[in-house]
Protein backbone atom coordinates (compact mmCIF):
# COMPACT_ATOMS: atom_id res chain seq x y z
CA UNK A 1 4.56 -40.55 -12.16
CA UNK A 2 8.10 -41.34 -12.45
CA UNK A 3 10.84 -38.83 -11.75
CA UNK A 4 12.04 -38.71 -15.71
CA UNK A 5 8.60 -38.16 -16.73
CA UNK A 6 7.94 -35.63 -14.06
CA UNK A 7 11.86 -33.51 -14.58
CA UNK A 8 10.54 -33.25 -18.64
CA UNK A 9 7.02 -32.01 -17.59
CA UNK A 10 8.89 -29.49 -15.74
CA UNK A 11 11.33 -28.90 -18.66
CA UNK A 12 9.11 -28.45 -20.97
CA UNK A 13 7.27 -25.84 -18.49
CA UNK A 14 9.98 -23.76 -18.35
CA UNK A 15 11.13 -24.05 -21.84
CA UNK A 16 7.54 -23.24 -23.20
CA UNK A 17 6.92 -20.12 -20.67
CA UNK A 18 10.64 -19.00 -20.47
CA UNK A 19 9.96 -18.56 -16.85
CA UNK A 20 11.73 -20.01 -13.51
CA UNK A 21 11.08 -18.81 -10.13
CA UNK A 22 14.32 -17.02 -8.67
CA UNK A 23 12.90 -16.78 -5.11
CA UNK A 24 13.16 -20.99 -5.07
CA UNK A 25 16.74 -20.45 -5.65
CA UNK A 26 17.39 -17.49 -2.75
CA UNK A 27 19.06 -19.13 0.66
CA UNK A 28 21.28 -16.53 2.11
CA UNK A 29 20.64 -13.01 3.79
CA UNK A 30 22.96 -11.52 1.45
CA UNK A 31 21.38 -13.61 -1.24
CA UNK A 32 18.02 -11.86 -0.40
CA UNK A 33 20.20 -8.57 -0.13
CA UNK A 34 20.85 -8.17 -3.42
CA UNK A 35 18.04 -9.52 -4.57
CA UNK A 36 16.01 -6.59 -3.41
CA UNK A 37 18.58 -4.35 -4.19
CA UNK A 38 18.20 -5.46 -7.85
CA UNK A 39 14.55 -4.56 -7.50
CA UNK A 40 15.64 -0.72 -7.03
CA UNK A 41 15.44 -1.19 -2.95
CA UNK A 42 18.19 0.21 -1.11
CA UNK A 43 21.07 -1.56 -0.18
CA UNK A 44 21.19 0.10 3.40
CA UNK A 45 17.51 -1.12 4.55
CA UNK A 46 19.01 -4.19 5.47
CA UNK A 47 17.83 -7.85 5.95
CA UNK A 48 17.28 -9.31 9.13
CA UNK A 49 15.21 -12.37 8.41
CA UNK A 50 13.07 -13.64 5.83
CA UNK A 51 10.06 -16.05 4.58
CA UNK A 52 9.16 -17.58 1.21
CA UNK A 53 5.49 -18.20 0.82
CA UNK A 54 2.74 -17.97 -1.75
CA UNK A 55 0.82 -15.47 -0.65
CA UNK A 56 -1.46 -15.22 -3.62
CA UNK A 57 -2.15 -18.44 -4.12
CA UNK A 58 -0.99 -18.32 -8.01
CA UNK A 59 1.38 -20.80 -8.02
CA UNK A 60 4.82 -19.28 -7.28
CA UNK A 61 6.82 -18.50 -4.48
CA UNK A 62 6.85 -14.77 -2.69
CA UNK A 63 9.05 -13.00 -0.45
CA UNK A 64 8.15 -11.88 3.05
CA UNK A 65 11.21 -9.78 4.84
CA UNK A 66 12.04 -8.31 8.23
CA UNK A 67 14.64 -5.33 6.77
CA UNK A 68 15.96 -3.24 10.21
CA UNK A 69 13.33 -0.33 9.16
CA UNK A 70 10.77 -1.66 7.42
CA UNK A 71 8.96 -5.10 6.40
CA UNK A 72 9.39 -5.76 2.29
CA UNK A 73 7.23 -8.06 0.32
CA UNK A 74 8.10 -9.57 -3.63
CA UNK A 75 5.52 -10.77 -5.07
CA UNK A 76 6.19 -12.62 -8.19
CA UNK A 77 3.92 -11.74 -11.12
CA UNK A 78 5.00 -14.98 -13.49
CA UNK A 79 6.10 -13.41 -17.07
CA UNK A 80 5.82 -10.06 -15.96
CA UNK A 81 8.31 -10.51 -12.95
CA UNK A 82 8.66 -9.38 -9.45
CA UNK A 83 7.30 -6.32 -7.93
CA UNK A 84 8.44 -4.98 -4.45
CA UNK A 85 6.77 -3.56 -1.72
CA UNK A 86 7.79 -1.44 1.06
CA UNK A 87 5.25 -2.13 4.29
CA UNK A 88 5.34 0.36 6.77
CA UNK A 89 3.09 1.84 9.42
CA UNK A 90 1.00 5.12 8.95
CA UNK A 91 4.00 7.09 11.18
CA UNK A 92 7.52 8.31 10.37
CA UNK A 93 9.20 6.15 13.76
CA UNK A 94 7.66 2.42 13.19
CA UNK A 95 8.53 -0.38 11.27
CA UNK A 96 6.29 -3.34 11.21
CA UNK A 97 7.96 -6.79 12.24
CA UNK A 98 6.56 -10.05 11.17
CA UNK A 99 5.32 -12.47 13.66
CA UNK A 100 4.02 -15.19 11.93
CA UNK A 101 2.14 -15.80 8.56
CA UNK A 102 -1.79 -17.29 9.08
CA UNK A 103 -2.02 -19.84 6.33
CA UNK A 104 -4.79 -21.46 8.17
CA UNK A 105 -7.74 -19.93 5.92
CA UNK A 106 -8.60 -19.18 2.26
CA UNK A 107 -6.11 -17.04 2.24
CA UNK A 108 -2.81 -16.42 3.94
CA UNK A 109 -2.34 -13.12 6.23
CA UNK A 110 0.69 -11.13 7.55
CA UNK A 111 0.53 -10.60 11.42
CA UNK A 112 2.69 -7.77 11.93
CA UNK A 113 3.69 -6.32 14.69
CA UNK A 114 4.44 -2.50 15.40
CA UNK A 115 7.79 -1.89 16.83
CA UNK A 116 10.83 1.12 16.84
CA UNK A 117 12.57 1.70 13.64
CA UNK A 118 16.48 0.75 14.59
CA UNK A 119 17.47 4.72 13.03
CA UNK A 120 15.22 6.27 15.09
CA UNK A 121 16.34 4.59 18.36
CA UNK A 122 19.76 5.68 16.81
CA UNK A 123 19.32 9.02 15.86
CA UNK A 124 17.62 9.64 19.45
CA UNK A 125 20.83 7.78 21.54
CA UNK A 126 22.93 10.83 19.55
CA UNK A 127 21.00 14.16 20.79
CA UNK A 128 22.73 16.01 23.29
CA UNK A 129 21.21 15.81 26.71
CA UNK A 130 19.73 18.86 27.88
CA UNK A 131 18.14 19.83 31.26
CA UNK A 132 14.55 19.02 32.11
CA UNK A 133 13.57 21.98 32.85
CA UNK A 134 14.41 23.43 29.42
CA UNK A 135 12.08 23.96 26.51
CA UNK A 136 15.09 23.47 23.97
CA UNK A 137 15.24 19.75 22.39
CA UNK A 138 12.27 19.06 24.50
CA UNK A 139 11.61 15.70 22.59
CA UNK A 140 10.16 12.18 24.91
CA UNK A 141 13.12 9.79 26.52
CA UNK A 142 13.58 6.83 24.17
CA UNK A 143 11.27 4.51 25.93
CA UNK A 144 8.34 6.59 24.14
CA UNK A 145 9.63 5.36 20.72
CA UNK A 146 9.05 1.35 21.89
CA UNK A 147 5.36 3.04 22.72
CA UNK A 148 1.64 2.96 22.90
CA UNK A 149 1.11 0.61 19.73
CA UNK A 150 4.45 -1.82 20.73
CA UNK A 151 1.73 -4.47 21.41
CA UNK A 152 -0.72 -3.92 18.40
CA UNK A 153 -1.11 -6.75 16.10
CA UNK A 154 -1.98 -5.63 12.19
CA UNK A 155 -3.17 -7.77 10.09
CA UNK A 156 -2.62 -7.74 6.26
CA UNK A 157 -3.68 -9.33 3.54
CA UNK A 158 -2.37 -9.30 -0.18
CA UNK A 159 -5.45 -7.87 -2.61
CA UNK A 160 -6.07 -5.75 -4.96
CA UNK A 161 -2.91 -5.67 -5.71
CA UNK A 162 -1.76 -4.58 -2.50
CA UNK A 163 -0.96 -4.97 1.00
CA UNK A 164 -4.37 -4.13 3.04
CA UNK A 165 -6.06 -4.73 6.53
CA UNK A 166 -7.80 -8.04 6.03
CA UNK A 167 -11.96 -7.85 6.45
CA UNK A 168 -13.14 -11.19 7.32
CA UNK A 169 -16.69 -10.47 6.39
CA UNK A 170 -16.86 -7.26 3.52
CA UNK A 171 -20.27 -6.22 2.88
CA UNK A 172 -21.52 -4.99 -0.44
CA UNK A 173 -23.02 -1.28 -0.71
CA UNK A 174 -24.70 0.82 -3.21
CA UNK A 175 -22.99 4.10 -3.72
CA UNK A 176 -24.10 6.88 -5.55
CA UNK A 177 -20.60 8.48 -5.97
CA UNK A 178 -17.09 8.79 -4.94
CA UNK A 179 -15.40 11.57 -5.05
CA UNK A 180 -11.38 11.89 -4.27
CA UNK A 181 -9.59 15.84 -4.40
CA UNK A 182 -6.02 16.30 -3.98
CA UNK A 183 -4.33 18.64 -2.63
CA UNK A 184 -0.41 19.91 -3.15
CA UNK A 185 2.52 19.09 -1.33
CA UNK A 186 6.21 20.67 -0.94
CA UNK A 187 7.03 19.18 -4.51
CA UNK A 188 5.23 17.30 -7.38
CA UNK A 189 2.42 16.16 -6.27
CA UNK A 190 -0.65 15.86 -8.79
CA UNK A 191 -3.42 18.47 -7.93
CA UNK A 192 -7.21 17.44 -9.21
CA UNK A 193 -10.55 16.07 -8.39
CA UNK A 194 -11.95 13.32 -9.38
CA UNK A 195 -15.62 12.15 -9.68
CA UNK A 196 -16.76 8.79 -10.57
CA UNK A 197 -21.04 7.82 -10.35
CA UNK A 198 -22.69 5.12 -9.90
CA UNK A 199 -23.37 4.87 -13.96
CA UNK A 200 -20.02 4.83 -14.57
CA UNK A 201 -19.73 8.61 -15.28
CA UNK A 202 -16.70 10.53 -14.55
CA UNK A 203 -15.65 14.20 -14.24
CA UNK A 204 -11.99 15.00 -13.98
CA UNK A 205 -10.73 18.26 -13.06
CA UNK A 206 -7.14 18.49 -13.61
CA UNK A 207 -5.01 20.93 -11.69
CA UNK A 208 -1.26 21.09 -11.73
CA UNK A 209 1.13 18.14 -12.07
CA UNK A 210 -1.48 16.10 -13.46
CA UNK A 211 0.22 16.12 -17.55
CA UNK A 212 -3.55 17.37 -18.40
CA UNK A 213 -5.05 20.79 -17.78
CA UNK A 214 -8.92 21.76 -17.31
CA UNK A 215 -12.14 19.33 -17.00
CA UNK A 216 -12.67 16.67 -18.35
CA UNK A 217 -15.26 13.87 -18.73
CA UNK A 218 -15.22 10.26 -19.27
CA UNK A 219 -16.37 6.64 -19.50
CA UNK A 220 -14.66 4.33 -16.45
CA UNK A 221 -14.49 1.14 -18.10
CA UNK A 222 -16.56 -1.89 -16.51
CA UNK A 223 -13.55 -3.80 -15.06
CA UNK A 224 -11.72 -0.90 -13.52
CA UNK A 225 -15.18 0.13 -11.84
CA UNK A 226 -16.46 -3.24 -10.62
CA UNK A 227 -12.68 -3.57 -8.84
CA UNK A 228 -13.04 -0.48 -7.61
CA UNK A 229 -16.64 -1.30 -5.85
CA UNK A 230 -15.26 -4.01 -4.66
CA UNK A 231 -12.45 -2.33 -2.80
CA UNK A 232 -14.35 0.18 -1.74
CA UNK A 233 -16.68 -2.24 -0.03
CA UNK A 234 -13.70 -4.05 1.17
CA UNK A 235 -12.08 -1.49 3.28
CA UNK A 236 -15.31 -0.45 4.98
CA UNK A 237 -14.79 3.11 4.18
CA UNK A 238 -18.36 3.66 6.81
CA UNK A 239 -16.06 2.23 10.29
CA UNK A 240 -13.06 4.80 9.28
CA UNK A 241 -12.36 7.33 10.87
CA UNK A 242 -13.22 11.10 9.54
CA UNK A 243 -9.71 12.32 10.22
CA UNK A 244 -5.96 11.46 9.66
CA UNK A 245 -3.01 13.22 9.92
CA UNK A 246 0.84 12.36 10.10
CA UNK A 247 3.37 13.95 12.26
CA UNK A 248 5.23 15.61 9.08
CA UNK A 249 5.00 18.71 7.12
CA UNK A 250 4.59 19.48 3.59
CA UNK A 251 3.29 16.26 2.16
CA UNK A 252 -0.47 16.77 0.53
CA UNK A 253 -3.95 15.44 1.85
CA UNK A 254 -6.27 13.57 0.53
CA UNK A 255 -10.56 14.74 0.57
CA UNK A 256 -12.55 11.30 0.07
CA UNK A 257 -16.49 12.08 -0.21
CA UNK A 258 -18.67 8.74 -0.90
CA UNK A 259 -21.85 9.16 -0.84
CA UNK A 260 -24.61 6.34 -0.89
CA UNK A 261 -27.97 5.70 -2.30
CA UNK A 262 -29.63 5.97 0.91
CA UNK A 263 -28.34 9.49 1.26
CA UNK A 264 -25.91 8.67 3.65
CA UNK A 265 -22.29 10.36 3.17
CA UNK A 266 -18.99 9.45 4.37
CA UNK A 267 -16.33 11.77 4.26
CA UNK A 268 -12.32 11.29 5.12
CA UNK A 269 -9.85 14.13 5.47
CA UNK A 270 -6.57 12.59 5.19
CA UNK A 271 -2.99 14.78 5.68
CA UNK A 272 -0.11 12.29 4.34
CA UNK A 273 -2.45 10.49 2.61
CA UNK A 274 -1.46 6.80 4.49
CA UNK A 275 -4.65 7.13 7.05
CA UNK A 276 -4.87 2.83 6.71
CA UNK A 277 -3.20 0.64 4.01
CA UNK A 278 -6.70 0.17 2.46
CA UNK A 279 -7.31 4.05 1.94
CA UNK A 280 -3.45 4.28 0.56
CA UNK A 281 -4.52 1.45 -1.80
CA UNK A 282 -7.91 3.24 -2.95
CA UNK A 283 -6.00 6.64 -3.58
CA UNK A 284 -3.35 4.54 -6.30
CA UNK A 285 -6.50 2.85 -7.61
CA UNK A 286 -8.72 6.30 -8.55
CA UNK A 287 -5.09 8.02 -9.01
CA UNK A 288 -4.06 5.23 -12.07
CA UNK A 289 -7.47 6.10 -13.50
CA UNK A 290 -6.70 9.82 -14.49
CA UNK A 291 -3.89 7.72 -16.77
CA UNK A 292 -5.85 4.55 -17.88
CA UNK A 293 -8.82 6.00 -18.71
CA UNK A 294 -10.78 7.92 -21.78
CA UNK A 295 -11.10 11.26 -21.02
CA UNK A 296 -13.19 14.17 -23.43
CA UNK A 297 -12.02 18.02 -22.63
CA UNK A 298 -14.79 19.23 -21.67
CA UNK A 299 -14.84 23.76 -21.99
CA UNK A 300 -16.95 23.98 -19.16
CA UNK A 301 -15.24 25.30 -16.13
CA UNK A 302 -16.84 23.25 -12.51
């Protein structure tokens, strides 16, 4: 193909979709900067380094980047632009810091590793110093912040719309329910419970902060159920643990009952609500539902 030939295919591409990639087009760390600052980040997280990748394999180039708290990621959606995510670890001090992207399988994974965010080192360098034998400002030497997961390797894969642990080898499973409740928080947070069955069913009981009031029943269409099958068999929900909690106060916790056709039952109590990246991603799923879905008042009180 000849370069005219192949300059008007392109042409014509982006004259027919209206669409260019702006990533191609980003070479500087201020470039990035404001890039992700036009995407409603914050213009103090900071850029330290960054990669351009597909990571979706759709055709157009993403953004992986190393900010000094937290790892970003903007994935370009074609026509419907560029969403931006915010990649941290499950705890208030860590950031996650990329160390290299795995492009050597079906699909491309983040290896990220767990290290001190900058503000905390920071923030701990500025407390007064106070004996040892005191109880006041009792808090661990710095050296505790660089600590017990400095050497852990996550690894993170871009599905279901989301940033998740990758599962080399998910297994299907029948389930005869799933049930998520939610608890309130020092603020907004919505308050319900939410029941979906293996036929589909639903029952919605909608507390405060949820824009509805009472229960309700409904119909989860087939897509939105068969994705949500498949990320519930994708996250393993039967290896994770029963309990998470993070070291905060105030935020609202999560009650996930699944329970299986063989009788089995697997249930997660989850304070913060960030117990793994898959759960996180599950919670947005089933929340999005209340929203998406049809849903009949239903004068029964359950």
């Amino acid at each position: 193909m000849g370069k005219s030939l192949f300059l008007l295919i392109i042409f014509n591409f982006i004259a027919v979709t209206g669409y260019s990639n702006k990533i191609d087009s980003l070479q500087t760390l201020e470039e990035i900067q404001a890039f992700v600052t036009e995407l409603n980040g914050h213009a103090n997280e900071g850029v330290i380094s960054f990669f351009k990748t597909d990571m979706d394999g759709d055709g157009f180039t993403d953004l992986i980047i190393n900010g000094v708290d937290r790892l970003m990621a903007v994935m370009d959606r074609g026509r419907t632009g560029y969403k931006l995510y915010r990649i941290d670890p499950s705890d208030y001090i860590s950031k996650y810091l990329l160390q290299k992207i795995d492009s050597t399988g079906r699909q491309k994974l983040l290896l990220l590793k767990t290290t001190t965010k900058q503000s905390v080192l920071n923030n701990r360098k500025r407390l007064p110093k106070v004996d040892e034998d005191t109880s006041l400002h009792k808090l661990p030497p710095i050296d505790y912040y660089a600590y017990k997961e400095a050497q852990r390797i996550d690894t993170l894969v871009y599905k279901f719309n989301g940033f998740i642990e990758y599962n080399a080898a998910p297994s299907p499973s029948r389930l005869k329910s799933i049930r998520l409740a939610r608890t309130s928080c020092l603020g907004t947070c919505p308050v319900y419970n939410l029941t979906i069955n293996s036929d589909r069913s639903a029952d919605y009981n909608a507390g405060y902060y949820t824009g509805k009031s009472g229960h309700f029943t409904g119909l989860i269409r087939e897509t939105e159920f068969n994705e949500l099958m498949q990320l519930i068999d994708y996250i393993h929900v039967q290896s994770l643990d029963v309990n998470y909690d993070i070291d905060a106060t105030d935020h609202a916790t999560a009650h996930l009952t699944i329970i299986f056709e063989d009788g089995q039952e697997k249930s997660i109590r989850d304070y913060g609500m960030s117990g793994t990246h898959g759960l996180g991603l599950l919670y947005s799923f089933i929340d999005v539902l209340r929203n998406s879905q049809k849903w009949v008042w239903d004068r029964k009180i359950r």
